[in-house]
C-alpha atoms as a PDB file:
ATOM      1  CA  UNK A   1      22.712 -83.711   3.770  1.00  0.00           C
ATOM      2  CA  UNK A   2      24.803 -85.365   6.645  1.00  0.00           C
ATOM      3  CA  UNK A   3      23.128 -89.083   7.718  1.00  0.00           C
ATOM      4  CA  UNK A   4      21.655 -88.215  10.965  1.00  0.00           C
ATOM      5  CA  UNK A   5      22.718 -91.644  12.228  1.00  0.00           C
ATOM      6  CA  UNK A   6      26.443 -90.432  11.916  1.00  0.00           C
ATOM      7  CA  UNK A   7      26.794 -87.117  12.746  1.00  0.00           C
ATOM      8  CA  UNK A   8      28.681 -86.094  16.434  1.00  0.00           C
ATOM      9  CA  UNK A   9      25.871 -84.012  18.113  1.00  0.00           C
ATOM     10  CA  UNK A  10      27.424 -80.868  19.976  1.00  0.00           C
ATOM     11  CA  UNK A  11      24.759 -78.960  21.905  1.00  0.00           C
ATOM     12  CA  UNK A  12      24.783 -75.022  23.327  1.00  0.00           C
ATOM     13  CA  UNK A  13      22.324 -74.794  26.138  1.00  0.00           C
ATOM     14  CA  UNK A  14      21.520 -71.079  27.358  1.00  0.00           C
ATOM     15  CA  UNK A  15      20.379 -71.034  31.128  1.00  0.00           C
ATOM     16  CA  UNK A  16      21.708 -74.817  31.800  1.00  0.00           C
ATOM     17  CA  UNK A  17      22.892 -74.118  35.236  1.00  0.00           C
ATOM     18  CA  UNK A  18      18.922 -74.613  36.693  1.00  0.00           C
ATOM     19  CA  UNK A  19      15.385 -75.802  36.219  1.00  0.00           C
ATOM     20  CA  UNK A  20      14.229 -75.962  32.920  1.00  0.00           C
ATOM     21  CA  UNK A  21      17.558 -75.724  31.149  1.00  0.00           C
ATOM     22  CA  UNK A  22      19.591 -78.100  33.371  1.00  0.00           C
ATOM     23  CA  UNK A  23      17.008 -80.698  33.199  1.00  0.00           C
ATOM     24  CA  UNK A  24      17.452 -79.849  28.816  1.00  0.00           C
ATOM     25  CA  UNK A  25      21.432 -80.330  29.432  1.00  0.00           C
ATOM     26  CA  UNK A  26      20.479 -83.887  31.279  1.00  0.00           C
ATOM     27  CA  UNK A  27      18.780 -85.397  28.514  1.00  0.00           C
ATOM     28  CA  UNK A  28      21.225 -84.110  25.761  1.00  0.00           C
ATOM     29  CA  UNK A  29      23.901 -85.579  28.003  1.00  0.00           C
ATOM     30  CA  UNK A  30      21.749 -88.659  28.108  1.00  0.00           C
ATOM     31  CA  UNK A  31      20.882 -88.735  24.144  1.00  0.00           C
ATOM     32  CA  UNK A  32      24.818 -88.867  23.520  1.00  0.00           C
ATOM     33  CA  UNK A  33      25.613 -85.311  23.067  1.00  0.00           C
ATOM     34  CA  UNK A  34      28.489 -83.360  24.255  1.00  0.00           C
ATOM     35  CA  UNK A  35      26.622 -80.124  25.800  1.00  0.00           C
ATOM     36  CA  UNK A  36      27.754 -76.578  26.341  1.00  0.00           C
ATOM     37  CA  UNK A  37      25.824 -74.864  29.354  1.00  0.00           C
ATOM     38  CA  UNK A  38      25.829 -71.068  28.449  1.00  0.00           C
ATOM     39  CA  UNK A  39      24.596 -69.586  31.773  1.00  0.00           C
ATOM     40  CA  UNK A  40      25.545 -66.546  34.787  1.00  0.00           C
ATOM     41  CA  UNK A  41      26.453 -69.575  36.554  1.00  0.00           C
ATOM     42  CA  UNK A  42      28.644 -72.687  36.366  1.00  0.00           C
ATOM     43  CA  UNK A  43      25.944 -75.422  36.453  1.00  0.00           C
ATOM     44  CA  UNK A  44      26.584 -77.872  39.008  1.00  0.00           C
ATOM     45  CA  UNK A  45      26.310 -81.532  36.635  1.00  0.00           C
ATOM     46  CA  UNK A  46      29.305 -83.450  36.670  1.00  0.00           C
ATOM     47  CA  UNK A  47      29.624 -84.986  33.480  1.00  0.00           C
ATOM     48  CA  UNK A  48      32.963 -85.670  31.144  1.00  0.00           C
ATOM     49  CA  UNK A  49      30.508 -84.164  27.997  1.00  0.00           C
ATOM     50  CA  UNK A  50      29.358 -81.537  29.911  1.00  0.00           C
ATOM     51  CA  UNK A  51      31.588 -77.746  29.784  1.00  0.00           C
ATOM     52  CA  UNK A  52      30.122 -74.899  31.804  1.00  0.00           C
ATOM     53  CA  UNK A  53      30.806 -71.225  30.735  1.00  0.00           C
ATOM     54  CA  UNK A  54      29.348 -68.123  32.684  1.00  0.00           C
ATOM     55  CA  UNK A  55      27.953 -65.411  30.614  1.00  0.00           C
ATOM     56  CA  UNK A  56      25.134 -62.312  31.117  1.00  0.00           C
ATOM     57  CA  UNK A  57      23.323 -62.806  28.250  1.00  0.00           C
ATOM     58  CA  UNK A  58      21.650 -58.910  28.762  1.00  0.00           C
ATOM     59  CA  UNK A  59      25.627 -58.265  27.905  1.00  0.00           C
ATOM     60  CA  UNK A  60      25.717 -57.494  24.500  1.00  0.00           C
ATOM     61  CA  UNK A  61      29.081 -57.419  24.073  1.00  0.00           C
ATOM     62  CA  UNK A  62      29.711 -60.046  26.850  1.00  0.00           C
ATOM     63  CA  UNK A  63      27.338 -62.174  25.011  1.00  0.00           C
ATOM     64  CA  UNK A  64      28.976 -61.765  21.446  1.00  0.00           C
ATOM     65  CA  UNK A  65      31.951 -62.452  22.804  1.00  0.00           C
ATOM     66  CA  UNK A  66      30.825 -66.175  24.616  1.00  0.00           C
ATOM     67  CA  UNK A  67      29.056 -66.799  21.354  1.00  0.00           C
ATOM     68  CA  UNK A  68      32.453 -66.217  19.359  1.00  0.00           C
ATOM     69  CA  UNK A  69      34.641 -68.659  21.877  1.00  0.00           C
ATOM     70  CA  UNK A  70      32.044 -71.411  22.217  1.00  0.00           C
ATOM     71  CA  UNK A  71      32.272 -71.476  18.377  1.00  0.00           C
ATOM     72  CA  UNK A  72      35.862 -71.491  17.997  1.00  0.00           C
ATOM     73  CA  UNK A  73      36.038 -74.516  20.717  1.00  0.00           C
ATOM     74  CA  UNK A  74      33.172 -76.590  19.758  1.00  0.00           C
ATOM     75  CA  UNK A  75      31.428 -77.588  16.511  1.00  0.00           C
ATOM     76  CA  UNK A  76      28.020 -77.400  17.810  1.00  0.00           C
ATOM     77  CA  UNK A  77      25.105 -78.114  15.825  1.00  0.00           C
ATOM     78  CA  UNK A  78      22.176 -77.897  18.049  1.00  0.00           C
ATOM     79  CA  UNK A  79      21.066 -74.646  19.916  1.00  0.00           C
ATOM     80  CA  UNK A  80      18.525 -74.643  22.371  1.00  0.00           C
ATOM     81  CA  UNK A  81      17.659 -71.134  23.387  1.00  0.00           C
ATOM     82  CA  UNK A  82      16.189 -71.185  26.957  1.00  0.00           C
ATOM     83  CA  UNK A  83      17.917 -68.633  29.391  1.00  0.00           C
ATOM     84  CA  UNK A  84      14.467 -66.291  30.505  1.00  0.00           C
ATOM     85  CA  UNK A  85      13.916 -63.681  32.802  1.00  0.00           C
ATOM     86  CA  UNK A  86      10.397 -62.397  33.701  1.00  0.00           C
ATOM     87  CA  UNK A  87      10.334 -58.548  35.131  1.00  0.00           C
ATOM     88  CA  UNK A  88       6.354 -58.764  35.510  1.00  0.00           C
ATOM     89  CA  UNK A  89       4.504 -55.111  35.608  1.00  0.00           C
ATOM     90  CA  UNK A  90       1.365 -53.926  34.638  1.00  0.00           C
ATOM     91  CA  UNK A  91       1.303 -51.598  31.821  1.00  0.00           C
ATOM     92  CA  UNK A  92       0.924 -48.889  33.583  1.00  0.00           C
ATOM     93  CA  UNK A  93       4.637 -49.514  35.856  1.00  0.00           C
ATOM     94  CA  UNK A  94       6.268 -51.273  32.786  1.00  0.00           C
ATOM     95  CA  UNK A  95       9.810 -49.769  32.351  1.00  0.00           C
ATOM     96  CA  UNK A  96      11.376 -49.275  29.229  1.00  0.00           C
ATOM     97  CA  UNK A  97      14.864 -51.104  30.695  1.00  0.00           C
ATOM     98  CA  UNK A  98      12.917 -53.506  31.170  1.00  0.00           C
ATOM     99  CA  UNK A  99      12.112 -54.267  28.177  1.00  0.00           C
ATOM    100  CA  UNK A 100      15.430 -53.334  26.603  1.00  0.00           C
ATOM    101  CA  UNK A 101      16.942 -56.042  28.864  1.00  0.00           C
ATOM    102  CA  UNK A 102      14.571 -58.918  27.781  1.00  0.00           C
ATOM    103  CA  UNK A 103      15.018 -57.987  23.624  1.00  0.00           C
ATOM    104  CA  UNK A 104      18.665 -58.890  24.581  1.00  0.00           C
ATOM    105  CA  UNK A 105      18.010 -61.860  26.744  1.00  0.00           C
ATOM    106  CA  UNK A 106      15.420 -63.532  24.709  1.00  0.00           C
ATOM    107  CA  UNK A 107      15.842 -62.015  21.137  1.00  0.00           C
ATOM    108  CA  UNK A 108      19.266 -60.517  20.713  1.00  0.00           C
ATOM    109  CA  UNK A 109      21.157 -63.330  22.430  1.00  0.00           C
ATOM    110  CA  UNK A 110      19.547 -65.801  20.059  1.00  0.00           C
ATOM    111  CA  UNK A 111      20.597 -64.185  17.255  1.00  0.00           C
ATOM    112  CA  UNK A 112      24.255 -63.745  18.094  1.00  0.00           C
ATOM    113  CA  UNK A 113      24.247 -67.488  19.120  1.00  0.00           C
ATOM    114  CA  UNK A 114      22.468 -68.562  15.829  1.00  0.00           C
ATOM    115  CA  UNK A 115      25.202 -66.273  13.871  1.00  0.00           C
ATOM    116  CA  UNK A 116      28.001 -67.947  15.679  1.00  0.00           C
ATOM    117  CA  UNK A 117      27.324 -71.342  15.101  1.00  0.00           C
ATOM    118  CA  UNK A 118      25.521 -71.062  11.354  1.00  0.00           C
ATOM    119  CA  UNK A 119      28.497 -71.703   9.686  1.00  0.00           C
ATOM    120  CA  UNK A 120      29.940 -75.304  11.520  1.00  0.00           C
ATOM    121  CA  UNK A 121      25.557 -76.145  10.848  1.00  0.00           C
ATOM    122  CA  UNK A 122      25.641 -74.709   7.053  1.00  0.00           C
ATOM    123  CA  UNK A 123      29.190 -76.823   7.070  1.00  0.00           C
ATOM    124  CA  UNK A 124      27.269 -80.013   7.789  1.00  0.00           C
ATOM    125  CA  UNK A 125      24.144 -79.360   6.153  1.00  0.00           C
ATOM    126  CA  UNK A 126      22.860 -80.180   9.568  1.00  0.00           C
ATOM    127  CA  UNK A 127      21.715 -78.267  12.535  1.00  0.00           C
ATOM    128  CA  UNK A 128      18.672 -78.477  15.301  1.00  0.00           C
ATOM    129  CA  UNK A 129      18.194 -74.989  16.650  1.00  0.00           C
ATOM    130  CA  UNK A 130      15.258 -74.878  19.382  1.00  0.00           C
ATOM    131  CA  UNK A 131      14.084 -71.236  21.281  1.00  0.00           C
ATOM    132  CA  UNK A 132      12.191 -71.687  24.391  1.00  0.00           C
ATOM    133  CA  UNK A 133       8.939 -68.981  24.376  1.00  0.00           C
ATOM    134  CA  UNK A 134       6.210 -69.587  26.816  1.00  0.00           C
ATOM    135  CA  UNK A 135       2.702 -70.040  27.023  1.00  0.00           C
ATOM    136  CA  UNK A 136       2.402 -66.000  28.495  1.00  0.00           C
ATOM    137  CA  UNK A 137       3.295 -65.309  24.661  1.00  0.00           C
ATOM    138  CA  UNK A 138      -0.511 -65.353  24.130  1.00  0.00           C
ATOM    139  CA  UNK A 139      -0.885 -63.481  27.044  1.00  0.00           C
ATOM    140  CA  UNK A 140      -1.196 -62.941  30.814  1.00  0.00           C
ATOM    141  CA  UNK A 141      -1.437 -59.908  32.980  1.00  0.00           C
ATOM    142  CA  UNK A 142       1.553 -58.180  33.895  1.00  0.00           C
ATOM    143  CA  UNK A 143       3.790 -59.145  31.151  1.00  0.00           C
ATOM    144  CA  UNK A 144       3.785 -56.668  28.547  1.00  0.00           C
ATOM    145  CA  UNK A 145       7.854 -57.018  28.006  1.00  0.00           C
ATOM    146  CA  UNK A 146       8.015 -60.776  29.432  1.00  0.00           C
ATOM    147  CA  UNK A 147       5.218 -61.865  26.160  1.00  0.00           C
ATOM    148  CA  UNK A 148       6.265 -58.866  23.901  1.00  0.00           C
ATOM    149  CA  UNK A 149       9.586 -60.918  23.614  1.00  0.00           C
ATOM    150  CA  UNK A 150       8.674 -64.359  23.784  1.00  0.00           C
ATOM    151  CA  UNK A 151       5.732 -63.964  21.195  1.00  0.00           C
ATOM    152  CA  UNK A 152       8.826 -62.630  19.257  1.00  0.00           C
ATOM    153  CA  UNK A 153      10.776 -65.392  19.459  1.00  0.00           C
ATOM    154  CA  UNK A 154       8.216 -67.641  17.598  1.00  0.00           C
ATOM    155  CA  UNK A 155       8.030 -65.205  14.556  1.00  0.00           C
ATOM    156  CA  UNK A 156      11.922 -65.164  14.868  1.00  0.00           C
ATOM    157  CA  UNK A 157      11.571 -68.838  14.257  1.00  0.00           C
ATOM    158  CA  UNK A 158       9.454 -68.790  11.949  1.00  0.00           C
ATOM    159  CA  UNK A 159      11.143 -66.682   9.625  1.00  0.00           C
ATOM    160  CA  UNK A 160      14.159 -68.607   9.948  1.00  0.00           C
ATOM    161  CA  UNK A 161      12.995 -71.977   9.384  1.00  0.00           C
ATOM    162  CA  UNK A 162      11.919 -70.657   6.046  1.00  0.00           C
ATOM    163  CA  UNK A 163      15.592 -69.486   5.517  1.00  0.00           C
ATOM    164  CA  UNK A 164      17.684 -72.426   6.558  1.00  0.00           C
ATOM    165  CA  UNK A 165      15.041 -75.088   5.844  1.00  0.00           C
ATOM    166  CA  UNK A 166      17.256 -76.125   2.394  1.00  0.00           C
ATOM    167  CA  UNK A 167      20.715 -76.278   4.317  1.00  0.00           C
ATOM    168  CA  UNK A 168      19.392 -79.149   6.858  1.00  0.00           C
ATOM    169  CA  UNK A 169      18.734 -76.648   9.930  1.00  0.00           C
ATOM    170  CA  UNK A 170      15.322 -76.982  10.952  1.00  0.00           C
ATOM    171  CA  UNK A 171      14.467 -74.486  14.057  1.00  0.00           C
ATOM    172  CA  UNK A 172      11.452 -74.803  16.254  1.00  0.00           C
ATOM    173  CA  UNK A 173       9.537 -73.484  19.328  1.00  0.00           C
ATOM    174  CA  UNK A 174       8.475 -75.073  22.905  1.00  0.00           C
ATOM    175  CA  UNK A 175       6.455 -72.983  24.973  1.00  0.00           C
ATOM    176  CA  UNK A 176       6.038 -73.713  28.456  1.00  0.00           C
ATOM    177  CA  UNK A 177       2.795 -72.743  30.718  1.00  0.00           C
ATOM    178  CA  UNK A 178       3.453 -72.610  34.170  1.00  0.00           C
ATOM    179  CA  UNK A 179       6.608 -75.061  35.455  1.00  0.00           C
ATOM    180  CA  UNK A 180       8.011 -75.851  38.804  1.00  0.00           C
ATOM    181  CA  UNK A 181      11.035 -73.861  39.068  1.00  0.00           C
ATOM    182  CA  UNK A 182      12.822 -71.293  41.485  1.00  0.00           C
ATOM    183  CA  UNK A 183      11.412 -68.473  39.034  1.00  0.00           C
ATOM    184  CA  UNK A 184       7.767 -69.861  39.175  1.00  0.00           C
ATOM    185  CA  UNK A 185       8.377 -69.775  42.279  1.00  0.00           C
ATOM    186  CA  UNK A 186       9.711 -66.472  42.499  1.00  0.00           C
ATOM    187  CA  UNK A 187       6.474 -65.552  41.649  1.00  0.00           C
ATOM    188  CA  UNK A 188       4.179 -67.832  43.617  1.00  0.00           C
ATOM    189  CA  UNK A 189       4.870 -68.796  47.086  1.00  0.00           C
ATOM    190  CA  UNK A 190       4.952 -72.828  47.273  1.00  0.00           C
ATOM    191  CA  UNK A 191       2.082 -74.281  48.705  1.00  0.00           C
ATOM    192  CA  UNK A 192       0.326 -71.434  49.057  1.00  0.00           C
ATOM    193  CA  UNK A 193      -3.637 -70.784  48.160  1.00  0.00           C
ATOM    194  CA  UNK A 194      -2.436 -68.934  44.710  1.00  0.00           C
ATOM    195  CA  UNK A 195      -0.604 -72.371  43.423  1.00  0.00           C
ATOM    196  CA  UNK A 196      -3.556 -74.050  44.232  1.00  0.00           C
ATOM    197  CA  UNK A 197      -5.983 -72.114  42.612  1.00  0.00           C
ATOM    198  CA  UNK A 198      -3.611 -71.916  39.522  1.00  0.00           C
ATOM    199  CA  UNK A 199      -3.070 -75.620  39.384  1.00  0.00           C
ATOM    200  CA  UNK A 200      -6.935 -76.420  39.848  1.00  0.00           C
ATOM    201  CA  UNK A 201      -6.877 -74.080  36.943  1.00  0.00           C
ATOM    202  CA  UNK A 202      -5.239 -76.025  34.418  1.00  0.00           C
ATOM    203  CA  UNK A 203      -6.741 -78.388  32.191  1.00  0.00           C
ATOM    204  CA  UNK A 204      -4.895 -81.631  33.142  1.00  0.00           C
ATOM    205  CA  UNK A 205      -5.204 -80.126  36.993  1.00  0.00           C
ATOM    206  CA  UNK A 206      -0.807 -80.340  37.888  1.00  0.00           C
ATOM    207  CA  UNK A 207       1.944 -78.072  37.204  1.00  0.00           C
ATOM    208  CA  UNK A 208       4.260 -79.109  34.852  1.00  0.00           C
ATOM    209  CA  UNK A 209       7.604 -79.995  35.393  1.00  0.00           C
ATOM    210  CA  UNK A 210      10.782 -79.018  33.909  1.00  0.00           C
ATOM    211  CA  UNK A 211      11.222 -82.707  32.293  1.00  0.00           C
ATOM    212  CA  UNK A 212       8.058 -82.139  30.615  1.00  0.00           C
ATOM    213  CA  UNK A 213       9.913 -79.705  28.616  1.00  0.00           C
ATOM    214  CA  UNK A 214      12.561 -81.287  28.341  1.00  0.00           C
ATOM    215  CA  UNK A 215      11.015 -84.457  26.421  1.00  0.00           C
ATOM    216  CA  UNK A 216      10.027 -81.519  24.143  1.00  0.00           C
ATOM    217  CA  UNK A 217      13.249 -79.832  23.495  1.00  0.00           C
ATOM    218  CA  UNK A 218      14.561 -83.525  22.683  1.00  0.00           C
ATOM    219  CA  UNK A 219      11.740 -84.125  19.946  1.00  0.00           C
ATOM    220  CA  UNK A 220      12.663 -81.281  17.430  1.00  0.00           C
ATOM    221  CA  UNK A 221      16.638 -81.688  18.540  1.00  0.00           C
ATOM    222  CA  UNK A 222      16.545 -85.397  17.281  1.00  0.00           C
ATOM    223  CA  UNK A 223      18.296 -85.595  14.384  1.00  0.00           C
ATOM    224  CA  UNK A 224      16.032 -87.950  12.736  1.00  0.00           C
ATOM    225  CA  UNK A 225      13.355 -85.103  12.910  1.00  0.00           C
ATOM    226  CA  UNK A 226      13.643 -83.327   9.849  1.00  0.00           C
ATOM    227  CA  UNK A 227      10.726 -82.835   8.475  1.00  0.00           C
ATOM    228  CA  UNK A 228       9.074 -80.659  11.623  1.00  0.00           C
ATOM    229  CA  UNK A 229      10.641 -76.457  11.148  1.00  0.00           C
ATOM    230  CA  UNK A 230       9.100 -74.035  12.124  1.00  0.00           C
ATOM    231  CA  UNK A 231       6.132 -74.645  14.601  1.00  0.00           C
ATOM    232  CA  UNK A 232       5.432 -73.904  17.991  1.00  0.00           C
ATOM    233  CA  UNK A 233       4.283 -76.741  20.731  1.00  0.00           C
ATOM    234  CA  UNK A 234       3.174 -75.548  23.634  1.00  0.00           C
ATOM    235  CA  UNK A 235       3.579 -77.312  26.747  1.00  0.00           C
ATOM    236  CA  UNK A 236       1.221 -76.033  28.913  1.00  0.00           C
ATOM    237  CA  UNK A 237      -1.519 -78.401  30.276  1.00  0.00           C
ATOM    238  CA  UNK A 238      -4.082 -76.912  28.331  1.00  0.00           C
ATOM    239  CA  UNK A 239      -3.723 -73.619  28.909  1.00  0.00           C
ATOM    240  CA  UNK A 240      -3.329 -72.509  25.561  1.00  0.00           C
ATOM    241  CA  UNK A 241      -6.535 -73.578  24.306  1.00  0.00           C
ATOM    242  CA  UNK A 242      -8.913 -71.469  26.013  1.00  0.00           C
ATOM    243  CA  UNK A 243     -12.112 -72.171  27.646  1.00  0.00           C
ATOM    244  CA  UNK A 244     -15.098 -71.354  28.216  1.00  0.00           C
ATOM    245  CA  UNK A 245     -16.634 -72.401  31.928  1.00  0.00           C
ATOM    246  CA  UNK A 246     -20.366 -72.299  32.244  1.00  0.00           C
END
């Protein structure tokens, strides 16, 4: 197995142009890494260690393709998953394109990203590979496709942890609860009563933030972590747990 202390960490970031997966690219950057941002748009960090590619990741064949040059360029060893889209319905207005578009986007891309950099991690006997699910993977009203695909993700994870566990690779879950970004916020209008009421809500009574996250994402990436594969932390302010209020 490669000493941790030595190896050259290479990241792939999906969704590293905003929010949660920008503020993942800082902290890479920060850790030493050189980081690829995988994203529909260039992300705006200026960094010598940072490269920027733009990418659909509902493409299939777009997607395959980005997978198959970021390998070719870069020997990268640690994938971190966390492009996300929501499409909220009820059941009732769910649409099956929908969901189509979010197996690709959460499950499909992951996989032709994880097949495109296995061998340069199987190479090393080393590799961090992290998929961002959410706390809605346990459930919350109108997202039947949105938790469908994210609760996937963790048994996706699961199953390969067991796999790649005796080549080095460990892979692992963070899943948010409710963040400050543009697509919380595409949701819920800032400041208004419904944030409120949501924050009061929570267990430790804030939002989180996307560096909350973040700090999580660089736990299981570390390379001295490699005795944690295949579990799920969720990052959620309580919100997980479940209560009771009497």
């Amino acid at each position: 197995m490669t000493d941790s202390k030595t190896i050259e960490r290479v990241a792939l970031v999906t969704g590293g142009s905003a929010g949660i997966g920008k503020v993942i690219c800082e902290h890479l950057l920060a850790s030493g890494c050189e980081v690829i941002s995988l994203a529909r748009r260039k992300t705006e960090i200026a960094h010598p260690r940072l490269h920027s590619m733009e990418v659909d990741l509902m493409d299939r064949a777009a997607t395959v393709q980005a997978a198959g040059e970021v390998a070719a360029r870069f020997a990268v060893n640690t994938l971190v998953h966390n492009a996300g889209v929501i499409r909220g319905a009820l059941v009732s207005d769910v649409k099956l394109e929908d969901l189509d578009a979010l197996v690709d986007l959460h499950l499909g891309s992951a996989i032709a990203l994880t097949q495109a950099v296995l061998p340069t991690m199987r190479a090393q006997r080393f590799g961090r590979i992290v998929l961002l699910s959410s706390r809605a993977a346990v459930g919350a009203v109108t997202r039947t496709s949105y938790s469908a695909t994210k609760a996937g993700m963790m048994g996706m994870a699961r199953t390969w942890a067991l796999e790649l566990a005796p080549e080095g690779i460990t892979v692992n879950v963070v899943a948010p609860g409710p963040v400050r970004t543009d697509m919380f916020y595409d949701v819920i209008e800032a400041g208004s009563d419904r944030e409120r009421a949501l924050q009061a809500s929570i267990p430790v009574r804030r939002l989180g933030e996307s560096a909350d996250v973040a700090r999580a994402v660089d736990f299981f990436a570390d390379p001295a972590n490699s005795y944690v594969t295949g579990q799920v932390l969720y990052v959620c302010g309580g919100t997980s747990v479940g209560s009771l209020v009497l």
